[in-house]
Protein backbone atom coordinates (compact mmCIF):
# COMPACT_ATOMS: atom_id res chain seq x y z
CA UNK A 1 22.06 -55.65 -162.44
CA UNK A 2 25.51 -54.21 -161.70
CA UNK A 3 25.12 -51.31 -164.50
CA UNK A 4 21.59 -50.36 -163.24
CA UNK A 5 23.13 -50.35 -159.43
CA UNK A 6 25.85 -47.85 -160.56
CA UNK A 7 23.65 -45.51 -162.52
CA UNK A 8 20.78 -45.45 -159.82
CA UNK A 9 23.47 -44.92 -157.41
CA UNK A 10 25.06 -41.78 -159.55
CA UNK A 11 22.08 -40.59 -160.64
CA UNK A 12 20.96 -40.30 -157.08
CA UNK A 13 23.65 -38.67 -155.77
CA UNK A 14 23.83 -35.79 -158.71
CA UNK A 15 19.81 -35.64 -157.72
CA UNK A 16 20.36 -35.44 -153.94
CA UNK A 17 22.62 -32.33 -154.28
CA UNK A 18 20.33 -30.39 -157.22
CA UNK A 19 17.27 -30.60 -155.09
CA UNK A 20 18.37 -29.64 -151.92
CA UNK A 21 20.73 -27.25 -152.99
CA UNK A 22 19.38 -23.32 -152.07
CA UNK A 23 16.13 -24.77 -150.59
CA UNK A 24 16.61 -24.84 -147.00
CA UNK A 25 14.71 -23.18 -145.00
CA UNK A 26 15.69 -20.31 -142.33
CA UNK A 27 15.00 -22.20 -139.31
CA UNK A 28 15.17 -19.71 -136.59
CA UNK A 29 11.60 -20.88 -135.31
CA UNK A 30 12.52 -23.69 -132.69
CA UNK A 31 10.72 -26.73 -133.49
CA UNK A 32 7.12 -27.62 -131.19
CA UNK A 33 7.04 -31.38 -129.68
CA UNK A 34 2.61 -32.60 -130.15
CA UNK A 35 2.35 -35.83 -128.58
CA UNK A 36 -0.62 -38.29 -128.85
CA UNK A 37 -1.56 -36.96 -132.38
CA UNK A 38 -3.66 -38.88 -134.50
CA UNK A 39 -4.41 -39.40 -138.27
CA UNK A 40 -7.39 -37.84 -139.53
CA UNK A 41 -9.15 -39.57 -142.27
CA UNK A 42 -9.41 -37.00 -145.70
CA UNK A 43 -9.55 -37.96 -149.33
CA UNK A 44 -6.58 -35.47 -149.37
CA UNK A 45 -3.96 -37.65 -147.41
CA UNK A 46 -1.33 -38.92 -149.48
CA UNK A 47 2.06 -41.04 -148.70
CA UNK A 48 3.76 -37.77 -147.44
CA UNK A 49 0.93 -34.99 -146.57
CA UNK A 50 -1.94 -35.92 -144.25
CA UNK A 51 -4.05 -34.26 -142.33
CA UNK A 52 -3.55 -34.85 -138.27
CA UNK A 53 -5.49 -34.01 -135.33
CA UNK A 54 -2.64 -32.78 -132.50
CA UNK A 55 -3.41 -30.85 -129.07
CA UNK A 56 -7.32 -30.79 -130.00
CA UNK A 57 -6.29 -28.95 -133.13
CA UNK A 58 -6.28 -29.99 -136.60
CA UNK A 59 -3.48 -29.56 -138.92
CA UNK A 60 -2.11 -30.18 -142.24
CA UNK A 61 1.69 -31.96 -141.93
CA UNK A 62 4.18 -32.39 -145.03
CA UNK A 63 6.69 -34.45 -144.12
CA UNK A 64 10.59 -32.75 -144.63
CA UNK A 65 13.34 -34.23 -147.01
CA UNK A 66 11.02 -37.08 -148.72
CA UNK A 67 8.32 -37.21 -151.66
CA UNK A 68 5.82 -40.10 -152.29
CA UNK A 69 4.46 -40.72 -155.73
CA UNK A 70 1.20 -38.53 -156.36
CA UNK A 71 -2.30 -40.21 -155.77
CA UNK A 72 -4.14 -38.45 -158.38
CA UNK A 73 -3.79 -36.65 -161.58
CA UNK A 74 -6.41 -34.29 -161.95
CA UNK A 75 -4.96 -30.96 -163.17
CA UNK A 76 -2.07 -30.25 -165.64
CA UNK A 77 1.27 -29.40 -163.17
CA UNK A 78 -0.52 -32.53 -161.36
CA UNK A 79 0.45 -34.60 -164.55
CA UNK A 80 3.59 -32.96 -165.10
CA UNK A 81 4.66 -33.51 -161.62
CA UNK A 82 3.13 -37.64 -161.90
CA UNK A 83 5.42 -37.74 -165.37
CA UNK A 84 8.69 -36.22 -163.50
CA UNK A 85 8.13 -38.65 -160.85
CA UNK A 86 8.24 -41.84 -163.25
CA UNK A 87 10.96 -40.75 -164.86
CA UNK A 88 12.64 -40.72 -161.75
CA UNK A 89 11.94 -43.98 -160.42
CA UNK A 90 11.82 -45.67 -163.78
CA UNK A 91 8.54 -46.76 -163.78
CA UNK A 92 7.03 -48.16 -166.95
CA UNK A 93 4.02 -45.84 -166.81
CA UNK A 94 1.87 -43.08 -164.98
CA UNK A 95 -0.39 -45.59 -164.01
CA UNK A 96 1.92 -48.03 -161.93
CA UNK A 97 3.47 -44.22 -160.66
CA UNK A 98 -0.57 -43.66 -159.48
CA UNK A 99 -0.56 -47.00 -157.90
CA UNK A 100 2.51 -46.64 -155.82
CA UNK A 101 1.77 -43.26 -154.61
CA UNK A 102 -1.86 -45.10 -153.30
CA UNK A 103 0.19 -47.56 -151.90
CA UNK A 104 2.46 -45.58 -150.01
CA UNK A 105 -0.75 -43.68 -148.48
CA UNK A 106 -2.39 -47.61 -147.41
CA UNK A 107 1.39 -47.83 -145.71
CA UNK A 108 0.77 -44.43 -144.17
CA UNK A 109 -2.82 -45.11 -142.88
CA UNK A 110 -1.24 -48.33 -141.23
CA UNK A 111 1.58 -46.78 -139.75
CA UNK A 112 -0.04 -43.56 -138.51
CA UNK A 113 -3.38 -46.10 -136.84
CA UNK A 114 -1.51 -45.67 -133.35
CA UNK A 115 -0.61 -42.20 -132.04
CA UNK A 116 2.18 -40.70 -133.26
CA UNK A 117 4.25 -37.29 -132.25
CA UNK A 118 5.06 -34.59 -134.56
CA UNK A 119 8.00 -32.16 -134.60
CA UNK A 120 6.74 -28.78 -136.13
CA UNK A 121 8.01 -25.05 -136.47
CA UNK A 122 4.65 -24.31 -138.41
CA UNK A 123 6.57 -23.32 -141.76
CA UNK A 124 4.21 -22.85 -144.52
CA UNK A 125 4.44 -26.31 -147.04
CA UNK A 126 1.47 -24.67 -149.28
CA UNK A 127 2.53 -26.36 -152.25
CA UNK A 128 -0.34 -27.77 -154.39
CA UNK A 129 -2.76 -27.00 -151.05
CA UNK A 130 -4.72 -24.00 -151.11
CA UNK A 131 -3.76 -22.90 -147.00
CA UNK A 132 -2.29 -24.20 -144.62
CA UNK A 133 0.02 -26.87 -144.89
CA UNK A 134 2.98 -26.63 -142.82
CA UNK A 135 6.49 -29.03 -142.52
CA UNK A 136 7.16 -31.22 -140.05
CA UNK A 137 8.84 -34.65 -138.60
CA UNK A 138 6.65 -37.59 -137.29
CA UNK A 139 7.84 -40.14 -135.32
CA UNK A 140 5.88 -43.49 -135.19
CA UNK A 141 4.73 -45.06 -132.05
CA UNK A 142 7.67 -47.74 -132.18
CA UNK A 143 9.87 -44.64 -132.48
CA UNK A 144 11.22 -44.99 -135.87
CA UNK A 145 11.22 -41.74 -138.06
CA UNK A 146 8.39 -42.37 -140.60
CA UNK A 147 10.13 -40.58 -143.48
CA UNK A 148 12.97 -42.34 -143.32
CA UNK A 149 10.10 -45.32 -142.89
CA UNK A 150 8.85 -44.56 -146.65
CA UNK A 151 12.57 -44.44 -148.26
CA UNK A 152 13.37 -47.37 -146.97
CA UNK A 153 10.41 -49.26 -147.40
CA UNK A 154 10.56 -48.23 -151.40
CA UNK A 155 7.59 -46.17 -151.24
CA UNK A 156 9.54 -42.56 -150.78
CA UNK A 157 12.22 -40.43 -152.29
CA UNK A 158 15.10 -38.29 -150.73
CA UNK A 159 13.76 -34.68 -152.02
CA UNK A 160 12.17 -31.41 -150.99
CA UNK A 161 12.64 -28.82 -147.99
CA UNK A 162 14.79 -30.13 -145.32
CA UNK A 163 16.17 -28.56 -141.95
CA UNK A 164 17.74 -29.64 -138.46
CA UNK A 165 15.99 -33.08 -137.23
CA UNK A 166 14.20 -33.42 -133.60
CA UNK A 167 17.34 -34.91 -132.33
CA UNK A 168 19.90 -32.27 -133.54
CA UNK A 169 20.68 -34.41 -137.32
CA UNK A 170 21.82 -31.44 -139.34
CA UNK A 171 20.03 -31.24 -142.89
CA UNK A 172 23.14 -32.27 -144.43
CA UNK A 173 23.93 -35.51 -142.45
CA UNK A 174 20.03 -36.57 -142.93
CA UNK A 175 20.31 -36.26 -146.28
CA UNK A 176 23.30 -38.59 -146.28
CA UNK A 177 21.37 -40.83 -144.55
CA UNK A 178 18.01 -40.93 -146.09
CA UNK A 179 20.25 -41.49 -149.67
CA UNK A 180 21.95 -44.70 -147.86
CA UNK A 181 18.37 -45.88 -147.37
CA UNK A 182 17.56 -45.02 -150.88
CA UNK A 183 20.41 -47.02 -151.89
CA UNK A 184 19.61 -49.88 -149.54
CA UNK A 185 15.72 -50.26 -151.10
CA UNK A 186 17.19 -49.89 -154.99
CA UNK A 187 19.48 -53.10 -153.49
CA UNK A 188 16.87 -54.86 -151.99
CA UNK A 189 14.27 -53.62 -155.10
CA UNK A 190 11.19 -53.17 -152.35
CA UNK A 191 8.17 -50.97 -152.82
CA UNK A 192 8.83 -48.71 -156.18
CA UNK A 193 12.28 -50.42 -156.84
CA UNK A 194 10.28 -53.66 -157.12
CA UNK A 195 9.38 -52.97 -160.94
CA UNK A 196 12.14 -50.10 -161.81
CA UNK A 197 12.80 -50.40 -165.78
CA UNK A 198 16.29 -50.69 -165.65
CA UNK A 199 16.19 -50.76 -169.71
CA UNK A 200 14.50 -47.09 -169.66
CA UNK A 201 15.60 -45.39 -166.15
CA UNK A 202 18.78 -43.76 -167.91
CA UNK A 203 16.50 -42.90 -170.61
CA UNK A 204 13.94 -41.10 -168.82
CA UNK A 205 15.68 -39.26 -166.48
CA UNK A 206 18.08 -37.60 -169.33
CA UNK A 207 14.51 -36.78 -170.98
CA UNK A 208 13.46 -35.13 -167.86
CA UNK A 209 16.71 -32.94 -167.11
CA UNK A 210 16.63 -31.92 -170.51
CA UNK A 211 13.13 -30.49 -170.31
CA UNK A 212 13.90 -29.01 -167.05
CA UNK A 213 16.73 -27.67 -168.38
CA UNK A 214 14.37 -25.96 -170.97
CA UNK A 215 12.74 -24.75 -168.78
CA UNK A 216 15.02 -22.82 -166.74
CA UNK A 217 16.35 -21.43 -169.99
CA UNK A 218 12.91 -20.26 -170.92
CA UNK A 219 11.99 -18.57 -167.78
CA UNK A 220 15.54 -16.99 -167.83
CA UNK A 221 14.83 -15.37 -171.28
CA UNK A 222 11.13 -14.05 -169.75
CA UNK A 223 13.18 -12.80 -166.45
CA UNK A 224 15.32 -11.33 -169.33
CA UNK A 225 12.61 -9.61 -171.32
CA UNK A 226 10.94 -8.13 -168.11
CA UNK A 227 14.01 -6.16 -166.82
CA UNK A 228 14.35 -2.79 -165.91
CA UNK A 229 16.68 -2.20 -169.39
CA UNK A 230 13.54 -3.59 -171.44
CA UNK A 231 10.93 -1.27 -169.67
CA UNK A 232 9.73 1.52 -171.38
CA UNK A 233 10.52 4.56 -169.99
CA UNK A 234 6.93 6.73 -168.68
CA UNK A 235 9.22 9.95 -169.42
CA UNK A 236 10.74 9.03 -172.84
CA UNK A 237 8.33 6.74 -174.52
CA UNK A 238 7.18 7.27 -177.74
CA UNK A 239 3.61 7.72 -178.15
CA UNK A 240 3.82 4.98 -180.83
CA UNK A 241 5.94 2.77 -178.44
CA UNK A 242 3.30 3.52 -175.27
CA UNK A 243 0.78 2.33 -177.76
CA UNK A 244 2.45 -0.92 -178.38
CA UNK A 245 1.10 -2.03 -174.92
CA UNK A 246 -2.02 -2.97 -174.40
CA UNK A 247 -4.73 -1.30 -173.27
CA UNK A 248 -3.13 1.89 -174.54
CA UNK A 249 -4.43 3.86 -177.48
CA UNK A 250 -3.86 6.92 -178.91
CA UNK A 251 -6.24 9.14 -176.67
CA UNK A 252 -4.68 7.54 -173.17
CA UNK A 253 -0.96 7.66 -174.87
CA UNK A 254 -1.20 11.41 -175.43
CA UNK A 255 -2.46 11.75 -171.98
CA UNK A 256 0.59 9.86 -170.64
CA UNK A 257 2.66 12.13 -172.43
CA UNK A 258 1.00 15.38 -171.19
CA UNK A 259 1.47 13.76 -167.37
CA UNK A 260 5.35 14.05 -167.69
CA UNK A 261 7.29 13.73 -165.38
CA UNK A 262 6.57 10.52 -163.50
CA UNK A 263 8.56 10.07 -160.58
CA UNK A 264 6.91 6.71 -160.09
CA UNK A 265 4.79 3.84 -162.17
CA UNK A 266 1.81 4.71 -159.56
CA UNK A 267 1.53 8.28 -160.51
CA UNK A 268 -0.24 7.20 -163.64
CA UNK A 269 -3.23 7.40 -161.53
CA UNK A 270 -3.13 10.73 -161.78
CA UNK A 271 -3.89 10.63 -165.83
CA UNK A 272 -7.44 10.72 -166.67
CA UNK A 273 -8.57 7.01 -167.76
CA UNK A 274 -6.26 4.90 -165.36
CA UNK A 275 -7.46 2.92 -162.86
CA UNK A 276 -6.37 0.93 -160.37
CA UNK A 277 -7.31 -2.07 -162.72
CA UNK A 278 -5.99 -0.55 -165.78
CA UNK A 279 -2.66 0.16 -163.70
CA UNK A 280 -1.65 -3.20 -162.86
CA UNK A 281 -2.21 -4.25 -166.50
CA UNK A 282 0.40 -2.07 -167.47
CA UNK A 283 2.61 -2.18 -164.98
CA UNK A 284 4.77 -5.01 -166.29
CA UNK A 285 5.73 -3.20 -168.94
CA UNK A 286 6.82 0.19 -167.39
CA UNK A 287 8.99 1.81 -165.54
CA UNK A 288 9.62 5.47 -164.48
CA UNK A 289 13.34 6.17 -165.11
CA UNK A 290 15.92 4.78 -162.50
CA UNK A 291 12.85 3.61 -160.21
């Protein structure tokens, strides 16, 4: 039980400071006090996202700094996201992962039956919602901050956006403070922690950096590739190497060529067979000189 303490307890830290690090937001918007609001019921409301009816209005709240377990797992990044969060909190499958995120929105609907206020600048928290969804605090009718509610009832995270609190916390002392609770519900093993695999956590969560470290190396190489210095040049190209894109034969090639100069990617409107369709297809691939 000691070893699994210590790990959870390192492994949270390192995770604290990788997720939060470059993702706070600008917070020049002052943050809006809505009393009274209320929970409105949607097949969409989760452990951390609901939808709320405040000042006669409806809205769309994310909570900042925490993440619940997903509810569903209906499209692909849906699963990958369900499979990141089980690694993380060692849970022996997606399906107990599925169950806890239900169960943290039954703790939600309970908590958010009385009135509740909400501390909003309006900042867009579109995530995996089409429009809409913006960040914000809620605090519970007994007062308590419900976000810190979910981490330390085992049914929450410390990740995601964060910012100044209601009551002037800065984002880097509520951090500190929502990982204490995090620590304090590993301790106690409530909610989540309740069936953590300490045989597999260490496991897991090396499998997940690893792919995520994959990742980043992947869409470095991509970032790579699309740079100005691998562009072809509209001025200097080769008629073979303008063909080598597609949607460019020989005909439209020898066009492009005739064209010359191009001060800029757009003025390949001007050749005959480009449209504004055709355009953005090649765009990618293009440049015209020093642009």
């Amino acid at each position: 039980m000691n070893g699994l303490i210590k790990l959870l307890i390192k492994s949270l830290s390192l995770t604290v400071v990788l997720v939060f690090v470059g993702i706070s937001l600008s917070h020049a918007a002052e943050l809006q006090k809505l009393t009274n609001a209320k929970l409105i019921n949607n097949p969409a409301n989760d452990g951390d996202s609901f939808f709320v009816e405040a000042d006669g209005k409806p809205l769309h709240i994310r909570l900042y700094f925490v993440d619940c377990p997903e509810t569903s797992a209906g499209s692909k990044s849906d699963a990958q996201r369900v499979r990141e969060q089980m690694r993380y909190f060692g849970l022996p499958g997606v399906e107990r992962t599925i169950h806890f995120g239900n169960e943290a929105k039954i703790f939600a609907e309970s908590i958010l039956a009385k009135p509740f206020t909400i501390h909003t600048a309006f900042a867009s928290a579109l995530g995996r919602s089409a429009k809409g969804r913006i960040y914000g605090f809620i605090t519970t009718s007994d007062g308590d901050d419900f976000a810190s509610l979910l981490v330390k009832k085992g049914f929450a995270r410390t990740y995601g956006i964060g910012r100044e609190t209601p009551d002037g916390v800065s984002r880097a002392e509520m951090i500190e403070r929502l990982r204490d609770l995090e620590i304090s519900a590993i301790l106690k093993r409530v909610g989540i922690w309740s069936v953590c695999d300490p045989d597999q956590i260490a496991e897991l969560r090396s499998k997940q950096r690893s792919e995520d470290q994959e990742l980043k190396e992947l869409q470095g190489q991509v970032k790579k590739a699309l740079s100005p210095q691998s562009l072809l040049d509209l001025n200097t190209a080769s008629k073979e190497e303008l063909q080598s894109i597609k949607g460019i034969g020989p005909v439209l090639a020898e066009r492009i060529i005739a064209g010359r100069p191009y001060r800029a990617v757009d003025d390949l409107l001007k050749v005959k067979g480009i449209s504004t369709k055709t355009l953005e297809k090649i765009r990618p691939y293009v440049a015209a000189g020093k642009e």
